[in-house]
C-alpha atoms as a PDB file:
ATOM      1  CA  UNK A   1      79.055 116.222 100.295  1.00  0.00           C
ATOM      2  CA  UNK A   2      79.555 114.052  97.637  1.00  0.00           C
ATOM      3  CA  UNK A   3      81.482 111.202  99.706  1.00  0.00           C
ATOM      4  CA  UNK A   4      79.115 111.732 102.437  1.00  0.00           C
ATOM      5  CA  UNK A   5      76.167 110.869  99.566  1.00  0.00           C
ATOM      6  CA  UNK A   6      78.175 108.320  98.513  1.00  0.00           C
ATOM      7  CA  UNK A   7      79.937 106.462 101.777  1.00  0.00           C
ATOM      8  CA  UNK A   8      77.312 107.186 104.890  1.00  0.00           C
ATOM      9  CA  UNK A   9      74.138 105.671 106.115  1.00  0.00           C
ATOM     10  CA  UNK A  10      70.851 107.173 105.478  1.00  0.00           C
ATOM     11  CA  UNK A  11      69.897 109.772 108.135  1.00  0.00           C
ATOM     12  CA  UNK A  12      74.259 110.508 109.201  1.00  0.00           C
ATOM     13  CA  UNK A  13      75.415 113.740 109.441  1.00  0.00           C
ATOM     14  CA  UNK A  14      78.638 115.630 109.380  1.00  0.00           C
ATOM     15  CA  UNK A  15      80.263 119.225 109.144  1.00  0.00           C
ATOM     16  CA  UNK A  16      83.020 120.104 107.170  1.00  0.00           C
ATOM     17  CA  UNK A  17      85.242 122.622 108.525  1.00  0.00           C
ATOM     18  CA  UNK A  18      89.157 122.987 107.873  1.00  0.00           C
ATOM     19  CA  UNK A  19      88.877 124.732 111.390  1.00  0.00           C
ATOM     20  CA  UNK A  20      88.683 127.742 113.362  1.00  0.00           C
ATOM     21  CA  UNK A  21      89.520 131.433 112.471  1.00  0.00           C
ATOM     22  CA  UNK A  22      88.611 135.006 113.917  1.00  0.00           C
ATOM     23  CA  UNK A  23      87.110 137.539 111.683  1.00  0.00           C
ATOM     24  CA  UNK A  24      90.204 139.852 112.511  1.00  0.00           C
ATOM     25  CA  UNK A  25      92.399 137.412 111.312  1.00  0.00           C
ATOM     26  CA  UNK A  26      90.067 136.531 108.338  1.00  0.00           C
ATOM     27  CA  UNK A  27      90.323 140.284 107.402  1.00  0.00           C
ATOM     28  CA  UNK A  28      93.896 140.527 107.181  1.00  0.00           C
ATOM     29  CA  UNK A  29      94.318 137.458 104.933  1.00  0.00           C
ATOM     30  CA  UNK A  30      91.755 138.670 102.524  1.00  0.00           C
ATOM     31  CA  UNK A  31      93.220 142.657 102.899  1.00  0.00           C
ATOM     32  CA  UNK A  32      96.642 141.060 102.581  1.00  0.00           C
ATOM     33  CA  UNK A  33      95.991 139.054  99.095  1.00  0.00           C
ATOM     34  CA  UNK A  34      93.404 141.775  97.869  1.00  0.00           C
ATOM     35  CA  UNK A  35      95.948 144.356  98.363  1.00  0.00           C
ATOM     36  CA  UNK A  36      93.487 146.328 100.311  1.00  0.00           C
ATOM     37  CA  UNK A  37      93.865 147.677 104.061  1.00  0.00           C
ATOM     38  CA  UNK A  38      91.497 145.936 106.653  1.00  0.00           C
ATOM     39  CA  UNK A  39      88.795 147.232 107.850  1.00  0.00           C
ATOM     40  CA  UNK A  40      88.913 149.717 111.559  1.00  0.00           C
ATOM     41  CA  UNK A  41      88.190 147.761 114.434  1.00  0.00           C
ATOM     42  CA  UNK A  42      85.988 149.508 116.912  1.00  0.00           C
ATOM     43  CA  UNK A  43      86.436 148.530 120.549  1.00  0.00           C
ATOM     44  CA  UNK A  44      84.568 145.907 121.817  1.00  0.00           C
ATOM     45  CA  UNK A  45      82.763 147.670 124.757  1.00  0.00           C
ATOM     46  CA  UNK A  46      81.854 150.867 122.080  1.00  0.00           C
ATOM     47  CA  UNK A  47      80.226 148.042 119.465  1.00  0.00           C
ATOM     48  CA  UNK A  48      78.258 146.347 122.312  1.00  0.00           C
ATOM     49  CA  UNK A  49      76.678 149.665 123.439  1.00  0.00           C
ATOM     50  CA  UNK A  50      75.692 150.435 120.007  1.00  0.00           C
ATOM     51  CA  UNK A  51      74.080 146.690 119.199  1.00  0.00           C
ATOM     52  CA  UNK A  52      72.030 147.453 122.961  1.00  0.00           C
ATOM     53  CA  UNK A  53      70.927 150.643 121.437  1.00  0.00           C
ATOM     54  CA  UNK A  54      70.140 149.511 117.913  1.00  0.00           C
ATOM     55  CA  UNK A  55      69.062 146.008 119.115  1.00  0.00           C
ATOM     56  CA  UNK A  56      65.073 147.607 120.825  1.00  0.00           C
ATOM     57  CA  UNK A  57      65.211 150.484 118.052  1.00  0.00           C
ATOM     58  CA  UNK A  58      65.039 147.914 115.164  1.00  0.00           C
ATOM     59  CA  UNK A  59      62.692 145.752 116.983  1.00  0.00           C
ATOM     60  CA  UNK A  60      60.215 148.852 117.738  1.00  0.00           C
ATOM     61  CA  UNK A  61      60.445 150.459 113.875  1.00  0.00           C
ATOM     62  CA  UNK A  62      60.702 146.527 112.106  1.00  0.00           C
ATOM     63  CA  UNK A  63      64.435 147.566 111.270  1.00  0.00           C
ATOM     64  CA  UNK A  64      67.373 144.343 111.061  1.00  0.00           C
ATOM     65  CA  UNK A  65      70.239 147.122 112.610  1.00  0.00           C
ATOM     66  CA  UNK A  66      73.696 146.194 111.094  1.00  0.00           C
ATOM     67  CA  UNK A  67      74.588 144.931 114.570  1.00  0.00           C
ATOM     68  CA  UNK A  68      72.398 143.623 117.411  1.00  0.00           C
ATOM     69  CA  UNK A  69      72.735 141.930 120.583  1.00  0.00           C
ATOM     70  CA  UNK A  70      72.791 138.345 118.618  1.00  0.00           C
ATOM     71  CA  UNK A  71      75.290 139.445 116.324  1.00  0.00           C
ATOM     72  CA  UNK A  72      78.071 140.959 118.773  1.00  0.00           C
ATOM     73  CA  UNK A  73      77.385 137.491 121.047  1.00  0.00           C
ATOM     74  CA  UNK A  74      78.686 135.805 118.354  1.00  0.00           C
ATOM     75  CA  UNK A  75      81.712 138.190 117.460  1.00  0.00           C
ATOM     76  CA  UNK A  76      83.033 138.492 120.566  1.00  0.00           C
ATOM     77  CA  UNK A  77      81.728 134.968 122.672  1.00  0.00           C
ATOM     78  CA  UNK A  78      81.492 132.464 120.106  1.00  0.00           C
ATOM     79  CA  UNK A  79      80.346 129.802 122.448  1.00  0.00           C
ATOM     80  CA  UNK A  80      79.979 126.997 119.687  1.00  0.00           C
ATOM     81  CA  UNK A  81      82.680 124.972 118.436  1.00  0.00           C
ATOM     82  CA  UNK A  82      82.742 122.414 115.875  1.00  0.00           C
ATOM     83  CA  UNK A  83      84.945 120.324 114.665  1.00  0.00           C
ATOM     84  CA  UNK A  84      84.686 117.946 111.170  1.00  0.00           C
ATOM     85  CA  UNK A  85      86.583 114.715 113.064  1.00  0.00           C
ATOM     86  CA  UNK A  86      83.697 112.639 112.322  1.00  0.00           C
ATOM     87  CA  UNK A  87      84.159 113.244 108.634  1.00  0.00           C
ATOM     88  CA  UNK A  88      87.733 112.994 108.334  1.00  0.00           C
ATOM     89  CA  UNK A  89      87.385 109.474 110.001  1.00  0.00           C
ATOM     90  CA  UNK A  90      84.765 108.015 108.283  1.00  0.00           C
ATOM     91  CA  UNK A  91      85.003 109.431 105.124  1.00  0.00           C
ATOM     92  CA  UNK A  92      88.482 109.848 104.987  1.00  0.00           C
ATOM     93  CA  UNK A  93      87.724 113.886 104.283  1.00  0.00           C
ATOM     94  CA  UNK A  94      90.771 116.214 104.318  1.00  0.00           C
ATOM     95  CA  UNK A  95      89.981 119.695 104.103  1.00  0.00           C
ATOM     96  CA  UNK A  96      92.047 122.376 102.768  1.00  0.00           C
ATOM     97  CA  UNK A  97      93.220 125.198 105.271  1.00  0.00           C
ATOM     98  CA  UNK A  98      90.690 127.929 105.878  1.00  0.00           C
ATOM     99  CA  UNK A  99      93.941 130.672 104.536  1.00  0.00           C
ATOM    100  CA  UNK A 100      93.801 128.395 101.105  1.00  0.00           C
ATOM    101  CA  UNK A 101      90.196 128.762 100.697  1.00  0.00           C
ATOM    102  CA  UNK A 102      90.349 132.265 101.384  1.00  0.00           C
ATOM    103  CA  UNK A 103      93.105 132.844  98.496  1.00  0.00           C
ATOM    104  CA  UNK A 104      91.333 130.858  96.352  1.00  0.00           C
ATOM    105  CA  UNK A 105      88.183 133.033  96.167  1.00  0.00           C
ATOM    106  CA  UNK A 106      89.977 136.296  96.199  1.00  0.00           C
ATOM    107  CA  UNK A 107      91.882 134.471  93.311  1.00  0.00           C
ATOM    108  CA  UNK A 108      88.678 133.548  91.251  1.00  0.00           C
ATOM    109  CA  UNK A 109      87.160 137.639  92.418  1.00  0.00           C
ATOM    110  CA  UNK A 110      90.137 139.046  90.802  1.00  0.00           C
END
């Protein structure tokens, strides 16, 4: 943020992302350096069913369900990618790897 304040025109605007990762895989690199076991995994189809069950209920009560239609779309489809190339070349940004980041803060929760 700080180069971008620094280096880009007024009104530019980039993402900065060291890349892409699943949440199963982000799980097991946190488990693994917390010393913890990762969470259960339910199967897909099962955790759909239940987000087009809780999705209507929540929406008829007022209720945010712990997973909806919106939220398993994302889990399991993920149909946006982004990429931080635009920062790297003009600001000469080099991100750390998303596993470093991920040690770090279970580092600084310890």
């Amino acid at each position: 943020m700080l180069r971008a304040a620094d280096q880009a025109a007024a009104g530019e605007h980039f993402i900065g992302t060291a890349g892409d990762l699943t949440t199963r895989d982000m799980f097991s690199i946190l488990s693994e350096a917390g010393g913890v076991t990762p969470p259960t995994e339910l199967p897909e189809p099962l955790v759909r069913l239940i987000a087009n069950i809780l999705d209507p209920i929540g929406r008829l009560i007022s209720w945010n369900p712990p997973i909806g239609r919106e939220r398993a779309h994302y889990v399991y489809d993920r149909c946006v990618r982004i990429t931080s190339e635009k920062a790297r070349r003009e600001l000469g940004w080099e991100p750390r790897s998303v596993e470093a980041v991920l040690l770090e803060i279970v580092k600084a929760l310890r």
